[in-house]
Protein backbone atom coordinates (compact mmCIF):
# COMPACT_ATOMS: atom_id res chain seq x y z
CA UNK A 1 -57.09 36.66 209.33
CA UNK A 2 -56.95 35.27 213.02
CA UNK A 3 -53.87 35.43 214.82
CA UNK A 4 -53.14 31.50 216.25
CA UNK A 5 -50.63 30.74 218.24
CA UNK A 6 -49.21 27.21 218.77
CA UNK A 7 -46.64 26.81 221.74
CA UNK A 8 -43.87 25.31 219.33
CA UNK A 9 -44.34 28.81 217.58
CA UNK A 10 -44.32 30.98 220.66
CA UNK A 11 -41.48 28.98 222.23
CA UNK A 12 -38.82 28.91 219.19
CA UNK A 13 -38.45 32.71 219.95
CA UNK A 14 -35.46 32.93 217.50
CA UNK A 15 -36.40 29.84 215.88
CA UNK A 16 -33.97 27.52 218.10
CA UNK A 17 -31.30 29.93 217.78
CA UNK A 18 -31.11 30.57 221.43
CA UNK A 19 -32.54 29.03 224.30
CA UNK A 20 -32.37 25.49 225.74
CA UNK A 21 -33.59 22.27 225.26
CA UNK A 22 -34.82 21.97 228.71
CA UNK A 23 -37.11 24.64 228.28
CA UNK A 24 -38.33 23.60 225.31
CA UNK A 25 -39.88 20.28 226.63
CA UNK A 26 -42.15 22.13 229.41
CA UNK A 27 -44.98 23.54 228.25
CA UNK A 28 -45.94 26.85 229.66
CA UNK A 29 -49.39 27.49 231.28
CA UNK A 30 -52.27 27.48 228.97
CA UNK A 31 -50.10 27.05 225.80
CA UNK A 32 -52.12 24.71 222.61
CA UNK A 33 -49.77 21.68 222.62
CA UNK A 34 -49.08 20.66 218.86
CA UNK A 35 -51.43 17.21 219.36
CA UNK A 36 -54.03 20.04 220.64
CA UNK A 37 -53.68 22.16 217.66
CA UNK A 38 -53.04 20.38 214.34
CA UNK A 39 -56.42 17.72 214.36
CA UNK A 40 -58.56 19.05 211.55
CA UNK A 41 -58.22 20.59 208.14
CA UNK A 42 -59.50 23.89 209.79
CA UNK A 43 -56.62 23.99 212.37
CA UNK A 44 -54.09 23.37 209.88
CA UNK A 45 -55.80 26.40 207.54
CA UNK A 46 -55.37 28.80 210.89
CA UNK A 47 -51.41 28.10 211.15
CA UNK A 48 -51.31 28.63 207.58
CA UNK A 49 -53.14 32.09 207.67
CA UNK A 50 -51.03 32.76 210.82
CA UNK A 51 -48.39 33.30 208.68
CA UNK A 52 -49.67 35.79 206.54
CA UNK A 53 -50.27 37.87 209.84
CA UNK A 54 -46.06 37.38 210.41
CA UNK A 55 -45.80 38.74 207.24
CA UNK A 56 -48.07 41.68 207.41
CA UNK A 57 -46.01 42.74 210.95
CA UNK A 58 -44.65 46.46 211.15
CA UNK A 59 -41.23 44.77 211.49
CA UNK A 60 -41.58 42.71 208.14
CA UNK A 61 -43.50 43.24 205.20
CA UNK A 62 -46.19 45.47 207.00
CA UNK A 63 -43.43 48.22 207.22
CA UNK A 64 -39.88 47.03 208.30
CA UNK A 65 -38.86 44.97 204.88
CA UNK A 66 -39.66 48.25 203.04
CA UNK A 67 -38.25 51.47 205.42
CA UNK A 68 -34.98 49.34 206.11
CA UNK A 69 -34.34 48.95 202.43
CA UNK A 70 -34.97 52.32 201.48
CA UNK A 71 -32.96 53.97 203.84
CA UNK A 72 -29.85 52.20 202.92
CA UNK A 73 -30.49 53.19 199.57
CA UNK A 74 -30.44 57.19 198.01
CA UNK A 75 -33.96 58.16 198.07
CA UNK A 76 -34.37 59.15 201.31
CA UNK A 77 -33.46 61.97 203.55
CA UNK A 78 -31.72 61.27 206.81
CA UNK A 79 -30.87 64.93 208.24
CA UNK A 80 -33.20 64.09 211.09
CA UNK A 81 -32.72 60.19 211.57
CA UNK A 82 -31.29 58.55 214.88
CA UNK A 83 -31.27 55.30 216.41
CA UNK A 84 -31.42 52.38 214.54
CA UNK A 85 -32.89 54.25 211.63
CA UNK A 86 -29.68 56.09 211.54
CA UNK A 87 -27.46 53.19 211.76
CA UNK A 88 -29.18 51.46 208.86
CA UNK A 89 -28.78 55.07 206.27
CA UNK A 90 -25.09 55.25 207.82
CA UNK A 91 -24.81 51.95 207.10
CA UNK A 92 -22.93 51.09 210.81
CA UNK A 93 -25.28 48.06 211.38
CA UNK A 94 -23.67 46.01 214.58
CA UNK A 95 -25.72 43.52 216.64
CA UNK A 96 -27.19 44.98 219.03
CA UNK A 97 -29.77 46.65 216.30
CA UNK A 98 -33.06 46.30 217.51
CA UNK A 99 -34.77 46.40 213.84
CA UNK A 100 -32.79 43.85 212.78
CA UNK A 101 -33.53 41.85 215.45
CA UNK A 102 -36.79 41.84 214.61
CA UNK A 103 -36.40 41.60 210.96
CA UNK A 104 -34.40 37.91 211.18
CA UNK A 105 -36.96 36.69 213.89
CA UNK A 106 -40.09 37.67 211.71
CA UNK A 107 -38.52 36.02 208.40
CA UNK A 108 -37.47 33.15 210.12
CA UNK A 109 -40.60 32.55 212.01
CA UNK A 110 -42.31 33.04 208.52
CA UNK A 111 -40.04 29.87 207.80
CA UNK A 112 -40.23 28.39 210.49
CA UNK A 113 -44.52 28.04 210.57
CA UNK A 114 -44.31 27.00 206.92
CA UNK A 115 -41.76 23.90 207.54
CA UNK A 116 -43.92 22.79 210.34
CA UNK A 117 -47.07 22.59 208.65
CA UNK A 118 -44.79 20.83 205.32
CA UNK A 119 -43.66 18.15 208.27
CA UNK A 120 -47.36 17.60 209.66
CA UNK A 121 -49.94 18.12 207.44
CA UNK A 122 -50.00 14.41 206.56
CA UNK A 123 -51.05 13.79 210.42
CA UNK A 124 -54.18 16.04 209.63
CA UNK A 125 -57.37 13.89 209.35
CA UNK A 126 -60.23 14.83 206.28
CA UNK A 127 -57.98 16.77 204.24
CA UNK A 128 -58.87 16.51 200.96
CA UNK A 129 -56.54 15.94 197.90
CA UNK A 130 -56.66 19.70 196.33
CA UNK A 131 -56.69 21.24 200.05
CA UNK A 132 -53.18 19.44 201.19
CA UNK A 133 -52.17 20.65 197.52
CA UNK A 134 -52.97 24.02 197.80
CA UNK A 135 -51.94 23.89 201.75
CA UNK A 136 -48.51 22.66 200.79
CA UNK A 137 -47.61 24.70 198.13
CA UNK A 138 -48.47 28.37 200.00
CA UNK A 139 -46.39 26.38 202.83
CA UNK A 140 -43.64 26.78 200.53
CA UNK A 141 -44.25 30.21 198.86
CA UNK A 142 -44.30 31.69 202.63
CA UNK A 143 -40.80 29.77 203.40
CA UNK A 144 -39.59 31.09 199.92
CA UNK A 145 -40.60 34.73 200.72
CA UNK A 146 -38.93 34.13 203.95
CA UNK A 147 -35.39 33.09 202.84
CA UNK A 148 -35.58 35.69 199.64
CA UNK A 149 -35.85 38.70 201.95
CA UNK A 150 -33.56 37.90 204.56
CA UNK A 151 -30.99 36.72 202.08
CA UNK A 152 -31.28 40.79 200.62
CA UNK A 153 -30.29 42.03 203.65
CA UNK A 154 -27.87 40.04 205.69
CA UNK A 155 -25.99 38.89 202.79
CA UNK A 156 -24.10 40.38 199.80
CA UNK A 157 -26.37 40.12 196.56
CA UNK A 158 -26.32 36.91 194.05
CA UNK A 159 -23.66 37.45 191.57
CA UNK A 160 -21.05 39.53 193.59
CA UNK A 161 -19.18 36.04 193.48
CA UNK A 162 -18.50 34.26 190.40
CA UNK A 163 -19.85 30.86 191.80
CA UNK A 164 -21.91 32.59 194.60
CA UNK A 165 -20.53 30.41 197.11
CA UNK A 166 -20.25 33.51 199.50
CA UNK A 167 -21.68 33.35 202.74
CA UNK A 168 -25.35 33.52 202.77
CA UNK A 169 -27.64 32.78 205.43
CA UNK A 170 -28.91 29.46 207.50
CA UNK A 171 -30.91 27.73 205.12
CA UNK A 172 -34.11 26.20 207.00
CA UNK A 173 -36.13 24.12 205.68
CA UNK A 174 -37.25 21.67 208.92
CA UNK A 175 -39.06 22.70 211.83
CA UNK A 176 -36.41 21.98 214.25
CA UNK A 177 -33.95 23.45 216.39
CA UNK A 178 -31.09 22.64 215.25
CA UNK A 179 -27.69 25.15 215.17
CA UNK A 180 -26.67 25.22 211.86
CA UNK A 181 -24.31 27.30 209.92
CA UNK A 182 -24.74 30.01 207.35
CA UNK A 183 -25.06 28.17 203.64
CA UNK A 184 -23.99 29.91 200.57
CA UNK A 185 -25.70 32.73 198.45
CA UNK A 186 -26.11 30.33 195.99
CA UNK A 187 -27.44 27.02 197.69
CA UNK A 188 -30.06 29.73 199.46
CA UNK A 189 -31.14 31.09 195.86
CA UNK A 190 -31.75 27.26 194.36
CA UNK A 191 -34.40 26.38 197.66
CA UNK A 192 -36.14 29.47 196.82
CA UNK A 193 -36.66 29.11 193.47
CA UNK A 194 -36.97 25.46 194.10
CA UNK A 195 -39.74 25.95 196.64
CA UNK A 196 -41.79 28.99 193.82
CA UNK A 197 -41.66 26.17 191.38
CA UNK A 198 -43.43 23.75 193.37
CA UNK A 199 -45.89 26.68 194.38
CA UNK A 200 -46.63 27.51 190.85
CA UNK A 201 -47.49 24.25 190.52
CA UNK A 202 -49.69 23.26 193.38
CA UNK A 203 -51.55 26.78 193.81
CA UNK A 204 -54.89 27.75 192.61
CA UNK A 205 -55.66 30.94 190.10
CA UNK A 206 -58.14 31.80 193.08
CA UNK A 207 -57.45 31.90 196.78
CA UNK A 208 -59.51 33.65 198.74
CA UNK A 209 -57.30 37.16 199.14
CA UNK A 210 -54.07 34.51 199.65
CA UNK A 211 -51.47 33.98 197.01
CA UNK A 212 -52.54 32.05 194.12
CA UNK A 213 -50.39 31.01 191.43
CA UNK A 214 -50.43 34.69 189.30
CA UNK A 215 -48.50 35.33 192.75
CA UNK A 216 -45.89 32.68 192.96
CA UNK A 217 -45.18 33.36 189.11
CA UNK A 218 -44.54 36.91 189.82
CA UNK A 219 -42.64 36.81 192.93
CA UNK A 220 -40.22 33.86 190.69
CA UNK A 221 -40.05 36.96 188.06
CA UNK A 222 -38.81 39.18 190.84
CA UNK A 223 -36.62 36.52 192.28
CA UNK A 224 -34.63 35.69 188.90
CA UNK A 225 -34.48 39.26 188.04
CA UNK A 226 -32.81 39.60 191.48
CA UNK A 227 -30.41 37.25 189.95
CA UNK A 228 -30.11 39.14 186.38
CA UNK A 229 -31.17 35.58 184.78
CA UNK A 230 -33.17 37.55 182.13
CA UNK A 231 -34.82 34.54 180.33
CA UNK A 232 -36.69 33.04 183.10
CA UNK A 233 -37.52 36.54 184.69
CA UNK A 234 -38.46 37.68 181.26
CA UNK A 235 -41.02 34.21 180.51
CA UNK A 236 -42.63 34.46 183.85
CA UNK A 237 -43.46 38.27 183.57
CA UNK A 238 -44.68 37.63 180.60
CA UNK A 239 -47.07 34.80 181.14
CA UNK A 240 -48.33 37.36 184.20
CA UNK A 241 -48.96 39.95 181.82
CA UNK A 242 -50.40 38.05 179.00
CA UNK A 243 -52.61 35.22 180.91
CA UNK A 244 -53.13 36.94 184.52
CA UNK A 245 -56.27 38.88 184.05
CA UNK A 246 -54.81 41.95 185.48
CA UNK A 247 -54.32 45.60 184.43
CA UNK A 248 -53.14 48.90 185.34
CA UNK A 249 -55.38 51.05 187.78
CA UNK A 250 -55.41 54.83 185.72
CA UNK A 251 -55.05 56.25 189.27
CA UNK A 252 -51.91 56.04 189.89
CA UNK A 253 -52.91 56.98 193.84
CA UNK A 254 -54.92 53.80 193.84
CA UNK A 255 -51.99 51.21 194.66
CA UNK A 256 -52.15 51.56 198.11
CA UNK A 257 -56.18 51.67 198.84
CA UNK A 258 -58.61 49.14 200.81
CA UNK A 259 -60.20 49.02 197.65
CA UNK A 260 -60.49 46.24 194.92
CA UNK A 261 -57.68 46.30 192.32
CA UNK A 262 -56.69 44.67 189.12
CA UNK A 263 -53.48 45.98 188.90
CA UNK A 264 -52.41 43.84 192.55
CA UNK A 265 -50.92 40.22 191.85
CA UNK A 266 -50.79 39.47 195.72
CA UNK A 267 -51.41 41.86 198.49
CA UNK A 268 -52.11 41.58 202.09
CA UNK A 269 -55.81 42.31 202.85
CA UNK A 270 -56.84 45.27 205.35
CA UNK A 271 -60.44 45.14 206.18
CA UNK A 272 -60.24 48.35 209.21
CA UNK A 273 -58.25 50.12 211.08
CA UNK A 274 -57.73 47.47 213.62
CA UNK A 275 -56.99 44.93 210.63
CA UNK A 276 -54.34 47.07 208.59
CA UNK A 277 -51.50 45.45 206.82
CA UNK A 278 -50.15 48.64 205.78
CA UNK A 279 -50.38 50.45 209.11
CA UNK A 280 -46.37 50.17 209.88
CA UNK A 281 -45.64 51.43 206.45
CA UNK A 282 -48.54 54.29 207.30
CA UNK A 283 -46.44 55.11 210.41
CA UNK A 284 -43.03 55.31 209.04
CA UNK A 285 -44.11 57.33 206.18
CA UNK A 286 -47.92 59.51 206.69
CA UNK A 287 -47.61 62.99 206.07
CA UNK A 288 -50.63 63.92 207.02
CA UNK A 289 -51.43 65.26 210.68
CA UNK A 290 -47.77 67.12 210.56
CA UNK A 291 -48.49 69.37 213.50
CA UNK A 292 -47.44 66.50 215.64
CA UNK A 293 -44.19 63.62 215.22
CA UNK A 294 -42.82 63.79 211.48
CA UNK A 295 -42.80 60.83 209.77
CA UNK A 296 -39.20 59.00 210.00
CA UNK A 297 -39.53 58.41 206.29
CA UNK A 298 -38.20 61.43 204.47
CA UNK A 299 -37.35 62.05 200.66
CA UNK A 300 -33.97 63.38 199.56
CA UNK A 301 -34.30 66.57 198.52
CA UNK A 302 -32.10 65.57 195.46
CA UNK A 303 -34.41 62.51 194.42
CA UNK A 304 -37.66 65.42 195.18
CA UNK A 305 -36.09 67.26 192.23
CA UNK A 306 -35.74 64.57 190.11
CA UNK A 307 -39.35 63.11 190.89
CA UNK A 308 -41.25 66.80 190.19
CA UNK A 309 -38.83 67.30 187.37
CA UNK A 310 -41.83 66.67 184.89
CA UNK A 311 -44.81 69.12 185.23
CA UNK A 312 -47.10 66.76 183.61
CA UNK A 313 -46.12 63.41 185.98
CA UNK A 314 -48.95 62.41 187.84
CA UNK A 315 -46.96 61.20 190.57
CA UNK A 316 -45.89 64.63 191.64
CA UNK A 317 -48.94 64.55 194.11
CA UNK A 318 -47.11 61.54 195.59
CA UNK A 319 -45.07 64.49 197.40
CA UNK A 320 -45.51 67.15 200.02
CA UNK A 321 -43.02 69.66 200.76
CA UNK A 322 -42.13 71.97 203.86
CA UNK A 323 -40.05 75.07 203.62
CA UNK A 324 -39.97 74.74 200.06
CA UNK A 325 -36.71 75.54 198.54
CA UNK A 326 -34.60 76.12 201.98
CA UNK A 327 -32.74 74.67 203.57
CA UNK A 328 -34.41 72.85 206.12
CA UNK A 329 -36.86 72.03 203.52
CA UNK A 330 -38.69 68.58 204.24
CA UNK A 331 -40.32 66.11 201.21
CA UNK A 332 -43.23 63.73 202.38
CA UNK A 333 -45.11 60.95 200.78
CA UNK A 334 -48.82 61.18 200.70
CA UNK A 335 -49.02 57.81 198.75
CA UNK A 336 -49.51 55.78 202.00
CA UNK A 337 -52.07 58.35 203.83
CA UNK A 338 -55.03 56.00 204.00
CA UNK A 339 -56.88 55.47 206.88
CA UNK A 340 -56.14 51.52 206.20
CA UNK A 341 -54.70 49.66 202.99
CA UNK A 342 -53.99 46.80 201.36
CA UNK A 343 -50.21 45.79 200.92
CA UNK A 344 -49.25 45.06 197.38
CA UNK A 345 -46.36 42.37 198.32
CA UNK A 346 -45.87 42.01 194.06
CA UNK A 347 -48.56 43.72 191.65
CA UNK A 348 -48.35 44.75 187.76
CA UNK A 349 -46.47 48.00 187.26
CA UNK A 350 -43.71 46.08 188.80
CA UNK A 351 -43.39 42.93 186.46
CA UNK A 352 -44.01 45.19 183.60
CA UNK A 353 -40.83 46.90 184.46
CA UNK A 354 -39.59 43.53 184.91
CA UNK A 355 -40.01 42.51 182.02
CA UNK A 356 -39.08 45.82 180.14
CA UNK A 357 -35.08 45.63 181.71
CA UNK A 358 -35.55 41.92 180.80
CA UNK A 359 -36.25 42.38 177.07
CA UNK A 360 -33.72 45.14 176.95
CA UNK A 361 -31.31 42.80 178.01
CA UNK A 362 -32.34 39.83 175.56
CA UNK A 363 -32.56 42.57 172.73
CA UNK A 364 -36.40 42.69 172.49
CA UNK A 365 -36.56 46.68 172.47
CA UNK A 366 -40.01 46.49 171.08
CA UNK A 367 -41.30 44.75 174.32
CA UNK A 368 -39.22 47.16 176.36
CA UNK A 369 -40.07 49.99 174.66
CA UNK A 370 -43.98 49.19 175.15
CA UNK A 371 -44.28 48.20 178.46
CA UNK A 372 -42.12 51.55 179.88
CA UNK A 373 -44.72 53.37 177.81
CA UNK A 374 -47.77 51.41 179.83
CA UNK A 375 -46.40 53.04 182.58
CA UNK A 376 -45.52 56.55 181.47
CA UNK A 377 -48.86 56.98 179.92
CA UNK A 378 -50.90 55.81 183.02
CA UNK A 379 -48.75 58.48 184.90
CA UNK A 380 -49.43 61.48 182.67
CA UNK A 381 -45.99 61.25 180.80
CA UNK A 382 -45.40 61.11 176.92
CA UNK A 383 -44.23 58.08 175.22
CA UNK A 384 -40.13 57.72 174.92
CA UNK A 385 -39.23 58.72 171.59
CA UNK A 386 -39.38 55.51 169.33
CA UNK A 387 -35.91 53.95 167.56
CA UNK A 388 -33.86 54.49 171.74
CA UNK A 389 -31.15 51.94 171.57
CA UNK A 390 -30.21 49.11 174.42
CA UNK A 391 -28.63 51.55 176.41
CA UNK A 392 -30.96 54.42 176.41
CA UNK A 393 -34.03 52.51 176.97
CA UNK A 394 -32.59 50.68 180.08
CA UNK A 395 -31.76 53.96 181.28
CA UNK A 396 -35.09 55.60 181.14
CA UNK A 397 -36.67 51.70 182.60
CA UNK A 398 -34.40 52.62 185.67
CA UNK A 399 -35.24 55.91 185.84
CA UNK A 400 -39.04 55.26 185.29
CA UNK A 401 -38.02 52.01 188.71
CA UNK A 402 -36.99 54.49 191.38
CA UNK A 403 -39.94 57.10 190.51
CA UNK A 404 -42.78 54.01 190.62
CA UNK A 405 -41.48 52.01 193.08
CA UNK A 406 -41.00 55.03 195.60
CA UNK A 407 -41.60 54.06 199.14
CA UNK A 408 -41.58 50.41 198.40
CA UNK A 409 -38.44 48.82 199.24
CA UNK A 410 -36.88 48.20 195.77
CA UNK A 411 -34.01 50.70 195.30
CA UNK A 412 -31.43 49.26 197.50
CA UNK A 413 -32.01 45.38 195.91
CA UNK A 414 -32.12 47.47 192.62
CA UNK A 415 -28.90 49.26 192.87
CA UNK A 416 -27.06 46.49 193.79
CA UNK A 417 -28.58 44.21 190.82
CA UNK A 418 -27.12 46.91 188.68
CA UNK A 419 -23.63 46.87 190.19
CA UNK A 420 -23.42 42.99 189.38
CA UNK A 421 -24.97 43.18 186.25
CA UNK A 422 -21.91 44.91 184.46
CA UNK A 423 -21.22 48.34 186.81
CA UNK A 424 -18.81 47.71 189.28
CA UNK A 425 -17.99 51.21 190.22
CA UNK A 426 -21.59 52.33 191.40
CA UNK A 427 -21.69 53.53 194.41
CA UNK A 428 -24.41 54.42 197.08
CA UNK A 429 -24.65 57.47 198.82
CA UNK A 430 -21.24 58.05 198.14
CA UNK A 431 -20.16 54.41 199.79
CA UNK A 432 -18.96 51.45 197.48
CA UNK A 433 -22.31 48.97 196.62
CA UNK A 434 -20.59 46.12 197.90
CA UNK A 435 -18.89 47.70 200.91
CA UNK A 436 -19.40 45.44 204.30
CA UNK A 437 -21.52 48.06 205.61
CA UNK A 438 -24.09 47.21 203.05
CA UNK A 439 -24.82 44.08 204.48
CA UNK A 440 -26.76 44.55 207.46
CA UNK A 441 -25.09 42.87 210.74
CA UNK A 442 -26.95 39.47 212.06
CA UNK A 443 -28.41 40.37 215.40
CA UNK A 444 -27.11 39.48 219.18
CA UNK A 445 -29.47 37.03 219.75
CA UNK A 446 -28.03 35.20 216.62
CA UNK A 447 -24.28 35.74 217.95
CA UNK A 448 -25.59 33.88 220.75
CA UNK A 449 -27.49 31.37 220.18
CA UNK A 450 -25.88 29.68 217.51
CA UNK A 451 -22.44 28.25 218.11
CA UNK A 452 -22.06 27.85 213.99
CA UNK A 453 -22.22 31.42 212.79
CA UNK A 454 -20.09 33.37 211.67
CA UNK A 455 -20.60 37.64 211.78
CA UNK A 456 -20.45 39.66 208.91
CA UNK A 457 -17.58 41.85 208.67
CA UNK A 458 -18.62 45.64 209.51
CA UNK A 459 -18.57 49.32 208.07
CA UNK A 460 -15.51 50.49 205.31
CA UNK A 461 -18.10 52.40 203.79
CA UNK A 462 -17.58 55.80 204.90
């Protein structure tokens, strides 16, 4: 992918959130004007793979969208964490957090690129009929990946109000600069799933290493299951599993390789060193080369225990330890150690999980049941014992979550799910789920910019 630059993009820094008008209409030296850049059905295909390079960014889905997560969650150690890093584990976000600075401008540049290709693609000359089709509807996928993941963090969760008319995030869906407000939780949750459904529709099973339409279904599965709306998580998963052509790698070390694999629905292509989507993950987390920097990305020696509990687990060589069994003992993950890797944004082992807490939910144990098993086998483990009841079997699914998911961003999002979905009283490292310190704090240049918005409260989670 080729990074392309277009001076609306450069300019709308915080996507109009701060700045002035007046600077806005001068264009700097040797910027590509919009008429410049937007002629041909090749220029429009460059903004659109632009975007994929936003999202591959060590402050977004190339590393930030997963280490932030994580260490607000209980799977990771933060004895040696300071900075920002420590701020997000403590949960004491305020605004003047450089990672989350960075985190709101990538997503919203992410939506920002897609709405301006939505508003002038119909200016682009030669375009055929199934390339403005296809164009459109990954314009829409990349604005609905946008708004999902920044909803996660700078908002409380979809359900933690009855109506979810809580305070959300600015919902964007023109390329302008307007100041607006904050909409609700739940008016941010119908344009995503608005914009997947149209993406479903208008994307091809093949794309080139982009998202297809195996993709869009998926991420919608993730999405509703975000949202505990079983059914729909539960149909989509299933029509992945069933229809998608894909299966699950028996390595369970290849996930995160440079290497061909069924098993990924949509993953951001590395092709070298110097083209590595996974090279911010690689850097929060490599274990290898210890004699220098340790890796900020640590694992709790209490999750350690649990993960290694099982001799026969396959995943066990996921971990490295130093100064076993003392104190200052430290756990490492060797699952992101590759010299380069592809970045599997949604991929199989996830939906099936998906869809197992999904048919434990609709009463479907058989379903649930097999698919847990899918994943236990391919990592070494026995089968569950058949006949478990509702709440046994969505107690090993969660269990069997947090040890394949590791390192990937889920157990924060997951943990919360749970706390709407029926427990209340589950807490998080020892701090209420839904305390205001769980929600990460919108950044400075936010505050500023925009006349309209309104902070989220701070800490009461200690």
């Amino acid at each position: 992918m080729k990074r392309f630059t277009i001076y609306l993009f450069s300019l709308a820094l915080v996507i109009g959130l701060s700045g002035c008008q007046d600077f806005l209409d001068t264009p700097p030296e040797n910027a590509l004007l919009w008429e410049e850049a937007m002629r041909t059905p090749e220029d429009a295909q460059r903004l659109l793979s632009s975007n994929y390079d936003v999202l591959r960014a060590g402050n977004f889905y190339g590393g930030n969208v997963w280490m932030l997560s994580d260490l607000m969650a209980d799977n990771m150690d933060g004895r040696t964490l300071s900075g920002d890093f420590l701020a997000y584990h403590t949960h004491n976000t305020g605004i003047f957090i450089s990672a989350s600075r960075d985190l709101w401008f990538q997503g919203y540049l992410v939506i920002y690129r897609a709405n301006v290709l939505l508003e002038r693609i119909d200016e682009v000359q030669g375009l055929s009929d199934s390339e403005r089709t296809r164009m459109i509807a990954e314009a829409k996928f990349l604005r609905a990946m946008g708004h999902f993941e920044e909803i996660r963090f700078f908002a409380q969760p979809y359900g933690s109000s009855a109506d979810n008319n809580h305070t959300g995030i600015p919902l964007r869906v023109a390329a302008n600069t307007d100041r607006i407000p904050r909409a609700t939780v739940g008016e941010v949750y119908t344009q995503i799933i608005a914009d997947l459904q149209d993406a479903i529709a208008g994307l091809p099973t093949e794309n080139n290493g982009y998202v297809t339409s195996w993709g869009a279904k998926a991420y919608l599965a993730r999405v509703y299951f975000q949202m505990n709306q079983f059914q729909n998580a539960f149909d989509l998963a299933t029509d992945v599993i069933n229809n998608g052509g894909f299966s699950l790698n028996p390595d369970v070390m290849a996930r995160f390789s440079a290497n061909a694999n069924a098993e990924n629905i949509f993953a951001l292509i590395s092709t070298g060193n110097l083209d590595n989507s996974g090279g911010g993950i690689a850097g929060h987390y490599r274990s290898t080369n210890l004699t220098g920097a340790e890796p900020t990305g640590k694992i709790s020696q209490a999750f350690h225990a649990i993960a290694v509990a099982d001799t026969a687990d396959l995943r066990r060589q996921w971990y490295i330890s130093q100064d076993t069994l003392q104190a200052s003992e430290r756990i490492y993950l060797t699952r992101f150690n590759a010299d380069f890797f592809n970045v599997p944004i949604v991929h199989l082992a996830e939906v099936m999980l998906i869809r197992a807490e999904c048919a434990v939910e609709l009463g479907d144990l058989t379903t649930a049941e097999s698919d847990l098993n899918a994943i236990r086998t391919r990592a070494g483990l026995d089968p569950v014992n058949p006949g478990q009841g509702a709440n046994a079997l969505r107690t090993f699914i969660q269990a069997e979550r947090r040890l394949e998911l590791v390192g990937e961003g889920n157990r924060l999002h997951d943990l919360k799910r749970q706390a709407v979905n029926g427990n209340p009283s589950l807490t998080i490292n020892g701090a209420p789920w839904d305390c205001a310190g769980m929600v990460v704090q919108l950044p400075d240049e936010e505050a500023a910019g925009n006349p309209e918005i309104v902070l989220n409260p701070e800490g009461n989670c200690n």
